[in-house]
PDB file of N, CA and C in Angstrom:
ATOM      1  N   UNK A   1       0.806  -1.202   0.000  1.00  0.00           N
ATOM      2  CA  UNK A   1       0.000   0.000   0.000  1.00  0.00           C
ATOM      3  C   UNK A   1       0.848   1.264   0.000  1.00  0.00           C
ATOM      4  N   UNK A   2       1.881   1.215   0.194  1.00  0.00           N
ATOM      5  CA  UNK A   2       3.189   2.598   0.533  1.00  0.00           C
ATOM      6  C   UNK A   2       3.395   2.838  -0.776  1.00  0.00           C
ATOM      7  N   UNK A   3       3.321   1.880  -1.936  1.00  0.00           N
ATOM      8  CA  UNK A   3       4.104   2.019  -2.658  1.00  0.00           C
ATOM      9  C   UNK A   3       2.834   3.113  -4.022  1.00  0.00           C
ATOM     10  N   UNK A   4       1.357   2.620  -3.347  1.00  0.00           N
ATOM     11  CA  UNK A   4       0.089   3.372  -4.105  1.00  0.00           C
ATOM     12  C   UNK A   4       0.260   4.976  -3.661  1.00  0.00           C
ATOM     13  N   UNK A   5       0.375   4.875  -2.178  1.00  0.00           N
ATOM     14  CA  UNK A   5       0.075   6.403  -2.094  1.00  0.00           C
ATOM     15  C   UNK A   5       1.062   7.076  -2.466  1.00  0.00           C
ATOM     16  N   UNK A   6       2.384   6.659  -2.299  1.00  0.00           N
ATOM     17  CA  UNK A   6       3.492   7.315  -2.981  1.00  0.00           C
ATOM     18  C   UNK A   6       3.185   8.167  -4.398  1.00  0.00           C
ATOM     19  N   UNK A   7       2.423   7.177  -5.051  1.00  0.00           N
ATOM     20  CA  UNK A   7       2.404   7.454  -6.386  1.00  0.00           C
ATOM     21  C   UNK A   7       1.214   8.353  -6.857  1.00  0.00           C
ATOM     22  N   UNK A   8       0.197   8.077  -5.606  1.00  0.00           N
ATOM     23  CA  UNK A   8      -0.427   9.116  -5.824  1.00  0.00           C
ATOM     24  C   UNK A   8      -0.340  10.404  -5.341  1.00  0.00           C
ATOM     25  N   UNK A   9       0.399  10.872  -4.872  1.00  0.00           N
ATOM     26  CA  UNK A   9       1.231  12.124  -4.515  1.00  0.00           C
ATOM     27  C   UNK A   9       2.022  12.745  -5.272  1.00  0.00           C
ATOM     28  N   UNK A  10       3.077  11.460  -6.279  1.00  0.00           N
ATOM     29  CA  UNK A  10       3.542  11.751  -7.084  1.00  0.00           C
ATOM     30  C   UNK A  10       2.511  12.541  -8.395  1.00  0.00           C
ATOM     31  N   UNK A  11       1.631  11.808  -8.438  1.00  0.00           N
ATOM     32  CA  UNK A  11       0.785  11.831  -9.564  1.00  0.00           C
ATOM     33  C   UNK A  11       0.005  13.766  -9.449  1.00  0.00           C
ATOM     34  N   UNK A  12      -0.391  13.599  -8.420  1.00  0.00           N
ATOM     35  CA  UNK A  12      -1.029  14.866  -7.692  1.00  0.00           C
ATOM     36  C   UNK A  12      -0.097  15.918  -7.815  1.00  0.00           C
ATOM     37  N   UNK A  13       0.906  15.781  -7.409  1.00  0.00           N
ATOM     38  CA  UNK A  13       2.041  16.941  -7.741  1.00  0.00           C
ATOM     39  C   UNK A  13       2.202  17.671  -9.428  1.00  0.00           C
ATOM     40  N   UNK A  14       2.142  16.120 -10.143  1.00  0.00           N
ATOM     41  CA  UNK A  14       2.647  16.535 -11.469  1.00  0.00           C
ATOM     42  C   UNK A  14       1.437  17.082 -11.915  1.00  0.00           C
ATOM     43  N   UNK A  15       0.378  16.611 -11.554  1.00  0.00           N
ATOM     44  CA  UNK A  15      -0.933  17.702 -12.334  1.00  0.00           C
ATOM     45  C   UNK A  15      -0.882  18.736 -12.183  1.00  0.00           C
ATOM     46  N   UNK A  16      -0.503  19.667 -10.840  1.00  0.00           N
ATOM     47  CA  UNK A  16      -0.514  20.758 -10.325  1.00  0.00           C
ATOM     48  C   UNK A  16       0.710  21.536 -10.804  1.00  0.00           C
ATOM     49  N   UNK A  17       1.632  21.127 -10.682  1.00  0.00           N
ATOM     50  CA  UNK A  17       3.021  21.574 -11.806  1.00  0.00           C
ATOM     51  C   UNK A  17       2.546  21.483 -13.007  1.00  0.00           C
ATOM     52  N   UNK A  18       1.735  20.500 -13.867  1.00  0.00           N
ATOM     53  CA  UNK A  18       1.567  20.361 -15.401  1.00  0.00           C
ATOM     54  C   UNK A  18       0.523  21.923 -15.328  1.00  0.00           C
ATOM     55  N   UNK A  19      -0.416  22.151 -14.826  1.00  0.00           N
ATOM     56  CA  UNK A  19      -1.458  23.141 -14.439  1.00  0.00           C
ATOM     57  C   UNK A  19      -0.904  24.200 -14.126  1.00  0.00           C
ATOM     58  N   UNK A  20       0.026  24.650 -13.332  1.00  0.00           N
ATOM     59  CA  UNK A  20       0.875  25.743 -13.290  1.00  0.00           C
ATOM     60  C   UNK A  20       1.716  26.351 -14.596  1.00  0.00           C
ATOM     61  N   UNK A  21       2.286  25.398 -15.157  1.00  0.00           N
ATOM     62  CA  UNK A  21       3.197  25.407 -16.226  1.00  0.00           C
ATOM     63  C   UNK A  21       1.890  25.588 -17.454  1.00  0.00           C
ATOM     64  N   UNK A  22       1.015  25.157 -17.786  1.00  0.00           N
ATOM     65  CA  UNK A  22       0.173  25.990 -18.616  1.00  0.00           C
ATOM     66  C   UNK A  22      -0.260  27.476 -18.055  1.00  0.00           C
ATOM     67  N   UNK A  23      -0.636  27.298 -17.090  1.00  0.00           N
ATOM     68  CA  UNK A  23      -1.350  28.884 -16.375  1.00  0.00           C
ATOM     69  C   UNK A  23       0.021  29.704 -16.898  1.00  0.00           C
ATOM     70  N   UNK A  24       1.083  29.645 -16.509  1.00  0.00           N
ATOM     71  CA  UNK A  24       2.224  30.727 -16.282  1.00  0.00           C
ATOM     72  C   UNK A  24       2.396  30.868 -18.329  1.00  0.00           C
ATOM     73  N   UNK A  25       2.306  29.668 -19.260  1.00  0.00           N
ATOM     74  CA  UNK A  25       2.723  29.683 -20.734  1.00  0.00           C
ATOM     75  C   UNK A  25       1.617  30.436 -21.261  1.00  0.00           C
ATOM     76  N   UNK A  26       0.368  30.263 -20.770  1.00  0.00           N
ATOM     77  CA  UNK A  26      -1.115  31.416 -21.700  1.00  0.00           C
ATOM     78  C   UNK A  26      -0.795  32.335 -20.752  1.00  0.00           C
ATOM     79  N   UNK A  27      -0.248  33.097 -19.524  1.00  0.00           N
ATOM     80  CA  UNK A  27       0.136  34.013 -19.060  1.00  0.00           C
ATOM     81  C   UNK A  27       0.889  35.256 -20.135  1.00  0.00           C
ATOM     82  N   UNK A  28       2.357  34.502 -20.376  1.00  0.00           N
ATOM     83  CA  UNK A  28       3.507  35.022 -20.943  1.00  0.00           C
ATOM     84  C   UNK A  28       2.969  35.106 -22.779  1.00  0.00           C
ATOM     85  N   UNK A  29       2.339  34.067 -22.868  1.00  0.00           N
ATOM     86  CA  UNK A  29       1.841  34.306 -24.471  1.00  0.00           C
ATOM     87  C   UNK A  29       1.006  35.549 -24.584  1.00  0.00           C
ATOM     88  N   UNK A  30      -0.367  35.506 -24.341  1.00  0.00           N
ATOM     89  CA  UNK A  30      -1.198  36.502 -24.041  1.00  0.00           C
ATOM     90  C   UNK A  30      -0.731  37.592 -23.212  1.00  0.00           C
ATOM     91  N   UNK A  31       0.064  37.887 -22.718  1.00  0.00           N
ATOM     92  CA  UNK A  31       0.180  39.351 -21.887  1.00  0.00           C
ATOM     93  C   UNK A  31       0.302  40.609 -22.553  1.00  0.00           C
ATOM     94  N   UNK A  32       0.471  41.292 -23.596  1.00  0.00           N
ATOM     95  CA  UNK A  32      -0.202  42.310 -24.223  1.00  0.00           C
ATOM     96  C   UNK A  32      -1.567  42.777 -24.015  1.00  0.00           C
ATOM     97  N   UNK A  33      -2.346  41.118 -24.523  1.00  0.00           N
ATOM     98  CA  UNK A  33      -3.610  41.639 -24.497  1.00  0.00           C
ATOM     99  C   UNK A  33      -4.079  41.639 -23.115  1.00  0.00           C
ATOM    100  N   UNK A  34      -3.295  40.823 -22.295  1.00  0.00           N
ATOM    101  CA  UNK A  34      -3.633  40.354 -20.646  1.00  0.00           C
ATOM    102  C   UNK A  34      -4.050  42.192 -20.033  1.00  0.00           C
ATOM    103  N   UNK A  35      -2.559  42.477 -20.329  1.00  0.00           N
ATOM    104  CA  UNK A  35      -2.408  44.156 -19.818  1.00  0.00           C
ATOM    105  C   UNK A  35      -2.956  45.060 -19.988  1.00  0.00           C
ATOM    106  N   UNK A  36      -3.562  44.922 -21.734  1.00  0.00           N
ATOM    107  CA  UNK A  36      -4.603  46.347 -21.655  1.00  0.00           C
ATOM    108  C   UNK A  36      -5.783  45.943 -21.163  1.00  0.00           C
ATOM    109  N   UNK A  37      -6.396  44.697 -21.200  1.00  0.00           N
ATOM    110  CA  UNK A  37      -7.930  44.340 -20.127  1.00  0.00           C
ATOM    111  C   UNK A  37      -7.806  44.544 -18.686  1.00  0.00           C
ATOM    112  N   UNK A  38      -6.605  44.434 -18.641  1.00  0.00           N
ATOM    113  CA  UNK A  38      -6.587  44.738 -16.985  1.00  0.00           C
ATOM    114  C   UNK A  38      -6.160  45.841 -16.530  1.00  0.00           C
ATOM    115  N   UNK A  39      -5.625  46.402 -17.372  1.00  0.00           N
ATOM    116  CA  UNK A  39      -5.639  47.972 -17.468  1.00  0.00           C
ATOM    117  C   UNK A  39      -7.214  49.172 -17.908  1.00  0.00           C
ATOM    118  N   UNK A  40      -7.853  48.350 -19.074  1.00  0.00           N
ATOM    119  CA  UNK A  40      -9.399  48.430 -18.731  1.00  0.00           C
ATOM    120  C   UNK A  40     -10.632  48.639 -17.520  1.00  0.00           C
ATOM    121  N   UNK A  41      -9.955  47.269 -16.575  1.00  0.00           N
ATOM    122  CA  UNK A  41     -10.928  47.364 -15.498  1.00  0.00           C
ATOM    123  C   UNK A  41     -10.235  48.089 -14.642  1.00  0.00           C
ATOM    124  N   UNK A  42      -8.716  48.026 -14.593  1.00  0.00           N
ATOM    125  CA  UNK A  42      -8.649  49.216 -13.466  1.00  0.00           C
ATOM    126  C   UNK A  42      -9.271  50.758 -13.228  1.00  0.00           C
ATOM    127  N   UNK A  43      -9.160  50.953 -14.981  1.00  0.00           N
ATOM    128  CA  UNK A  43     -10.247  52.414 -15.254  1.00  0.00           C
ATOM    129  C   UNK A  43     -11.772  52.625 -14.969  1.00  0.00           C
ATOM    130  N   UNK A  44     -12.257  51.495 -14.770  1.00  0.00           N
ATOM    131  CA  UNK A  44     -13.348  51.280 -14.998  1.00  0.00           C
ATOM    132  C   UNK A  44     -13.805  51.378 -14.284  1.00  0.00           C
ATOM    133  N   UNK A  45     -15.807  52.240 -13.722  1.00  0.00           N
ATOM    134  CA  UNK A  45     -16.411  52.843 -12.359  1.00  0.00           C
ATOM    135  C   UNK A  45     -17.183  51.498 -12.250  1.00  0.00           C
ATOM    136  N   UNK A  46     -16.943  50.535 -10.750  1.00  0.00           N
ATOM    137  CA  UNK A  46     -17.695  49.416 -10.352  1.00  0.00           C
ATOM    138  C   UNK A  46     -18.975  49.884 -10.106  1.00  0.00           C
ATOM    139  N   UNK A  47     -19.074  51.278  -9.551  1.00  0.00           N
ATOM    140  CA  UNK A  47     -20.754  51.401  -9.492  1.00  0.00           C
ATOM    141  C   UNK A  47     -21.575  51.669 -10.685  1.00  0.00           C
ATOM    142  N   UNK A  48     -20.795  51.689 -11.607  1.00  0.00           N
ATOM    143  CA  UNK A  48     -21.899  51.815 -12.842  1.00  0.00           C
ATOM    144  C   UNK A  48     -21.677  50.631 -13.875  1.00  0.00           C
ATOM    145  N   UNK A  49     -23.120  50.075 -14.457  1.00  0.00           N
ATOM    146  CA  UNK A  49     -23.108  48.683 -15.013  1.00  0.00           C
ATOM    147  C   UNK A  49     -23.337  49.336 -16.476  1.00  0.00           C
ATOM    148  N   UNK A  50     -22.752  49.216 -17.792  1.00  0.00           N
ATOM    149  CA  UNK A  50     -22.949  49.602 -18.667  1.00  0.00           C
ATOM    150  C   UNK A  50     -23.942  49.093 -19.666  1.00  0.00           C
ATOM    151  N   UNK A  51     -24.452  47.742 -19.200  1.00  0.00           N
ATOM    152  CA  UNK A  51     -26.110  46.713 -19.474  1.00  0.00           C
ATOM    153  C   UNK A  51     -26.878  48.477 -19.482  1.00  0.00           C
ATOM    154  N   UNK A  52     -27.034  48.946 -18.011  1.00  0.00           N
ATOM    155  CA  UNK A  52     -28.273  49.553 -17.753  1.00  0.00           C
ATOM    156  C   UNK A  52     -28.229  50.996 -18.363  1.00  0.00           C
ATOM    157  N   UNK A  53     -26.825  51.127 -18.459  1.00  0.00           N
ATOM    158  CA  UNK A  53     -26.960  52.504 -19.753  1.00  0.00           C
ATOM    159  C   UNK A  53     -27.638  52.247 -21.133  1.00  0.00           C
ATOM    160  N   UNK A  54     -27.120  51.426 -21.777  1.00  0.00           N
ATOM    161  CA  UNK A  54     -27.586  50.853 -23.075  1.00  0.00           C
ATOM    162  C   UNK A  54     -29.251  50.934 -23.024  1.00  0.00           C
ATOM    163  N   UNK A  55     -30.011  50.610 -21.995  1.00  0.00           N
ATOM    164  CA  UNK A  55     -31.123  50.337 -22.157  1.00  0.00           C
ATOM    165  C   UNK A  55     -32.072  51.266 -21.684  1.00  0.00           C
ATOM    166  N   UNK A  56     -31.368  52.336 -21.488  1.00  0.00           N
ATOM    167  CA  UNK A  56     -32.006  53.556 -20.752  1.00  0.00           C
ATOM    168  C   UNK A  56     -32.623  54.570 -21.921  1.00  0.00           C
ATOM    169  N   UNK A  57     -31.377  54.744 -22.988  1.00  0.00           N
ATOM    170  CA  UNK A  57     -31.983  55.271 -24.390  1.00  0.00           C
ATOM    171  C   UNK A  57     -33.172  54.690 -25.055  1.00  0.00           C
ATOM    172  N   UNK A  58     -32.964  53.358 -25.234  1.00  0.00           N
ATOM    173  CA  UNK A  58     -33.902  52.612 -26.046  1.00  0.00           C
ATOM    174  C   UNK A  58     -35.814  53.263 -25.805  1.00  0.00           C
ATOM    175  N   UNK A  59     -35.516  52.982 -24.036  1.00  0.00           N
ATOM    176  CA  UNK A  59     -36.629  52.801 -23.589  1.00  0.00           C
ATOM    177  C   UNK A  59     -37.609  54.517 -23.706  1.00  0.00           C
ATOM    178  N   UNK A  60     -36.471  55.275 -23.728  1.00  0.00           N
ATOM    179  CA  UNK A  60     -36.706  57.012 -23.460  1.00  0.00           C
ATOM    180  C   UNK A  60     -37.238  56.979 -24.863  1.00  0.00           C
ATOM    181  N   UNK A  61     -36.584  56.428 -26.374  1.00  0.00           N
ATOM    182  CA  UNK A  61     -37.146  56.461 -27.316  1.00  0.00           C
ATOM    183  C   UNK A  61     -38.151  56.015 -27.812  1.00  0.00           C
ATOM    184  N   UNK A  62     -38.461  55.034 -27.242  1.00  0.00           N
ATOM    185  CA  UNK A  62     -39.952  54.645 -27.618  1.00  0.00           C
ATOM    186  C   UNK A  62     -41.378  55.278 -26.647  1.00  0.00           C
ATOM    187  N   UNK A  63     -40.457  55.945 -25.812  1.00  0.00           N
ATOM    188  CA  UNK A  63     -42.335  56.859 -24.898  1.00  0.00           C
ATOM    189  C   UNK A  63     -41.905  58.181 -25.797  1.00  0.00           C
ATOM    190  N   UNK A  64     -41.199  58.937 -26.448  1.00  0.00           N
ATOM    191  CA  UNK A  64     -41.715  59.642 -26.943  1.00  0.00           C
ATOM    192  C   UNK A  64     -41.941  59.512 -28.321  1.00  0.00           C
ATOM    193  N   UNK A  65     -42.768  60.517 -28.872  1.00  0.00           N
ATOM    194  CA  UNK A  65     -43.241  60.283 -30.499  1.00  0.00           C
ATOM    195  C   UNK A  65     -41.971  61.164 -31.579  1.00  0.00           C
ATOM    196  N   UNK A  66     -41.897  60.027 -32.606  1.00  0.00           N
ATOM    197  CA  UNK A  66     -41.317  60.375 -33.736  1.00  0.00           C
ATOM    198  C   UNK A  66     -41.402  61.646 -34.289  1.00  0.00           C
ATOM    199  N   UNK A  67     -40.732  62.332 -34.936  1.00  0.00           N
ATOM    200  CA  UNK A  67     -41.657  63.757 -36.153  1.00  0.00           C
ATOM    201  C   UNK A  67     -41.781  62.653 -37.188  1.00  0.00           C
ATOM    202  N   UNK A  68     -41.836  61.631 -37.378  1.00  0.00           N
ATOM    203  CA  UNK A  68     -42.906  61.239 -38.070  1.00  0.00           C
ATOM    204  C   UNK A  68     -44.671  60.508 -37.933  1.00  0.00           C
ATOM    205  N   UNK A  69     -44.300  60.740 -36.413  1.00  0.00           N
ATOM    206  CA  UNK A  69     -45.845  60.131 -35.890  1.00  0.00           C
ATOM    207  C   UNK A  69     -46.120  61.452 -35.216  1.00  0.00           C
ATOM    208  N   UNK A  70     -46.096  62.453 -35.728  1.00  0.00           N
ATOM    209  CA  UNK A  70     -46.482  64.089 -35.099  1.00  0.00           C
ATOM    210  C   UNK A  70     -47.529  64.182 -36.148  1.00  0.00           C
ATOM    211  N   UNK A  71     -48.489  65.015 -35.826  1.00  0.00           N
ATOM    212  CA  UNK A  71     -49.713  65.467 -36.612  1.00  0.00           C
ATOM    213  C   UNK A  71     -49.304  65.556 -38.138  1.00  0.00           C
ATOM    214  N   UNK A  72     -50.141  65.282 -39.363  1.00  0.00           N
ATOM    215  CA  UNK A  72     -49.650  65.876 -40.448  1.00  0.00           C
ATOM    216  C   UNK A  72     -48.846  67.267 -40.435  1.00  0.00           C
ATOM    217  N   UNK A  73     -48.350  67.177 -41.579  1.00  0.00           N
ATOM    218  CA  UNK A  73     -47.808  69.135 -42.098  1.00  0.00           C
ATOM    219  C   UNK A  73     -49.210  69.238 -42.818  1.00  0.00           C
ATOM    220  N   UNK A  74     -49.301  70.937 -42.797  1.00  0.00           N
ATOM    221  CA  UNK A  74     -50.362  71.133 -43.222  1.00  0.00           C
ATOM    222  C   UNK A  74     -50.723  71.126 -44.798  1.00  0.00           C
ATOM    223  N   UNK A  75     -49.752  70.634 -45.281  1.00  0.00           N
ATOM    224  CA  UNK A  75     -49.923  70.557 -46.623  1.00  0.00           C
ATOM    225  C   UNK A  75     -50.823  68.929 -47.218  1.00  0.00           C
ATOM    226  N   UNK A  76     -50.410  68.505 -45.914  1.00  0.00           N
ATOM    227  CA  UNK A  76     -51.578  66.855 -46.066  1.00  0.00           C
ATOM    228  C   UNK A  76     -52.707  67.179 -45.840  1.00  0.00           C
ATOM    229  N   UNK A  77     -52.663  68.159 -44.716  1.00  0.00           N
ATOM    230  CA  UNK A  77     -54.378  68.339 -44.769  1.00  0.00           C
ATOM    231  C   UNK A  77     -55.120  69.329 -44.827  1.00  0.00           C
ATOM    232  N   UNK A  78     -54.737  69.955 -46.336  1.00  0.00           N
ATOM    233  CA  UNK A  78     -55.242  70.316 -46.937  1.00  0.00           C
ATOM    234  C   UNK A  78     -55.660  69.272 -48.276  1.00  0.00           C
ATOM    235  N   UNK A  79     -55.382  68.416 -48.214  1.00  0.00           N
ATOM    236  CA  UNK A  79     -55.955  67.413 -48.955  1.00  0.00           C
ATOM    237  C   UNK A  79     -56.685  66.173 -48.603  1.00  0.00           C
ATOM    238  N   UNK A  80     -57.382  66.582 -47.671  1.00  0.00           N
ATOM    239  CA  UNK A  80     -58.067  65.346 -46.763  1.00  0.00           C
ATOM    240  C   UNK A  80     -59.795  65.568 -47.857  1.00  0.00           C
ATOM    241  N   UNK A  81     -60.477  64.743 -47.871  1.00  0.00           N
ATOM    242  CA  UNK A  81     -61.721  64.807 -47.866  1.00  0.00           C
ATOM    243  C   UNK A  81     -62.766  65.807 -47.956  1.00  0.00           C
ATOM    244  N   UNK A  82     -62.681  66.307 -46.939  1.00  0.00           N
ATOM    245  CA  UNK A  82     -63.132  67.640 -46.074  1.00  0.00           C
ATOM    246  C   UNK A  82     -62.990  68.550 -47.115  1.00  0.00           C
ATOM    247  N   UNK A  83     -61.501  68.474 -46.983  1.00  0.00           N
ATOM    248  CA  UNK A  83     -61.245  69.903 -47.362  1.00  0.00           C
ATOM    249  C   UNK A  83     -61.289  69.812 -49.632  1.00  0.00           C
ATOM    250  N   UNK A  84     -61.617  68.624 -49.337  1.00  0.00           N
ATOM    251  CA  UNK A  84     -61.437  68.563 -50.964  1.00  0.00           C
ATOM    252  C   UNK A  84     -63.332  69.096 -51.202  1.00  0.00           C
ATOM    253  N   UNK A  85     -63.911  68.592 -50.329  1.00  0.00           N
ATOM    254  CA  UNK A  85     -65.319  68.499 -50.923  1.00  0.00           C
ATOM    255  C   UNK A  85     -65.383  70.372 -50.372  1.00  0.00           C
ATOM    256  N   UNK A  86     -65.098  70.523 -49.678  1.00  0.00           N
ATOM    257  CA  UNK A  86     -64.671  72.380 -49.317  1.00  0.00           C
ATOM    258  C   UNK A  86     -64.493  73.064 -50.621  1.00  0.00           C
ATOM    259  N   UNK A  87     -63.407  72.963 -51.511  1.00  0.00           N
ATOM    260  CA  UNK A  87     -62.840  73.391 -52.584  1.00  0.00           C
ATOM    261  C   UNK A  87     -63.759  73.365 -53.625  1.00  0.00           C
ATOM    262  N   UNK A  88     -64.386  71.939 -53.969  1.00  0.00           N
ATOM    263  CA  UNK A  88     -65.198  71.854 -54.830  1.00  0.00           C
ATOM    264  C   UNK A  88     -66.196  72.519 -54.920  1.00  0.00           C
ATOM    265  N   UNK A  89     -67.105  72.978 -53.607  1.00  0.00           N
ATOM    266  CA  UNK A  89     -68.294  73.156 -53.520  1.00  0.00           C
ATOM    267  C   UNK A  89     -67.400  74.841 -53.602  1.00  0.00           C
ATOM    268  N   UNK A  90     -66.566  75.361 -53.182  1.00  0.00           N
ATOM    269  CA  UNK A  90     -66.089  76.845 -53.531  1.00  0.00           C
ATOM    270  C   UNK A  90     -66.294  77.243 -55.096  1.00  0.00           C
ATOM    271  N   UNK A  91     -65.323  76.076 -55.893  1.00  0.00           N
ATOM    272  CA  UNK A  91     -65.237  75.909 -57.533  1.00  0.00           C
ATOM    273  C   UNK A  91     -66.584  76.310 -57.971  1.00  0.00           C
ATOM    274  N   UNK A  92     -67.610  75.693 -57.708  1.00  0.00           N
ATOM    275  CA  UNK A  92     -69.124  75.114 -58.076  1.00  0.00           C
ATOM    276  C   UNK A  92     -69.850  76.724 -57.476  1.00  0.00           C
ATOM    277  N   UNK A  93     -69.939  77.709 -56.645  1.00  0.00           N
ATOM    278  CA  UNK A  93     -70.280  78.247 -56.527  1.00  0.00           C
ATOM    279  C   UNK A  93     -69.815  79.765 -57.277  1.00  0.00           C
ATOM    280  N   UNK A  94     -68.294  79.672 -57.899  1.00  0.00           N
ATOM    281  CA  UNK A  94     -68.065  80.109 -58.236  1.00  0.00           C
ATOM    282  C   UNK A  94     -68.062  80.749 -59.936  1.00  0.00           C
TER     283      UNK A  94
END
């Protein structure tokens, strides 16, 4: 039995060295980009979530109305119905 746990200690070690030795190689590869992300969040205000900015516009834009869902210009309505049978009956009297 001395000779199992040995080996599993052995075994346990080398994963944790094999696991280190990757962590430290995508460390040294990637560190350019490592540095400016973490140079990113150091700038960066923890009390503000940038989700809830994004969605603050959206929502402001849809309660108010378009200038294209604003009343006609008056040049549409002067051509409504109304105002056509208006004209005519002006024409006709005239």
């Amino acid at each position: 039995m001395g000779k199992r746990e040995g080996s599993a200690a052995k075994q346990a070690l080398v994963v944790v060295g094999g696991l280190a030795f990757v962590w430290l190689a995508i460390e040294i590869a990637l560190k350019p980009f490592l540095q400016q992300t973490r140079a990113a969040i150091d700038k960066s205000d923890p009390n503000r979530d940038p989700d809830d900015d994004a969605s603050h516009p959206a929502a402001d834009d849809a309660s108010t109305p378009a200038a294209d869902d604003a009343s006609p210009p008056a040049a549409d309505a002067a051509s409504t119905p109304a105002a056509d049978a208006a004209s005519t009956a002006a024409a006709d009297t005239a």
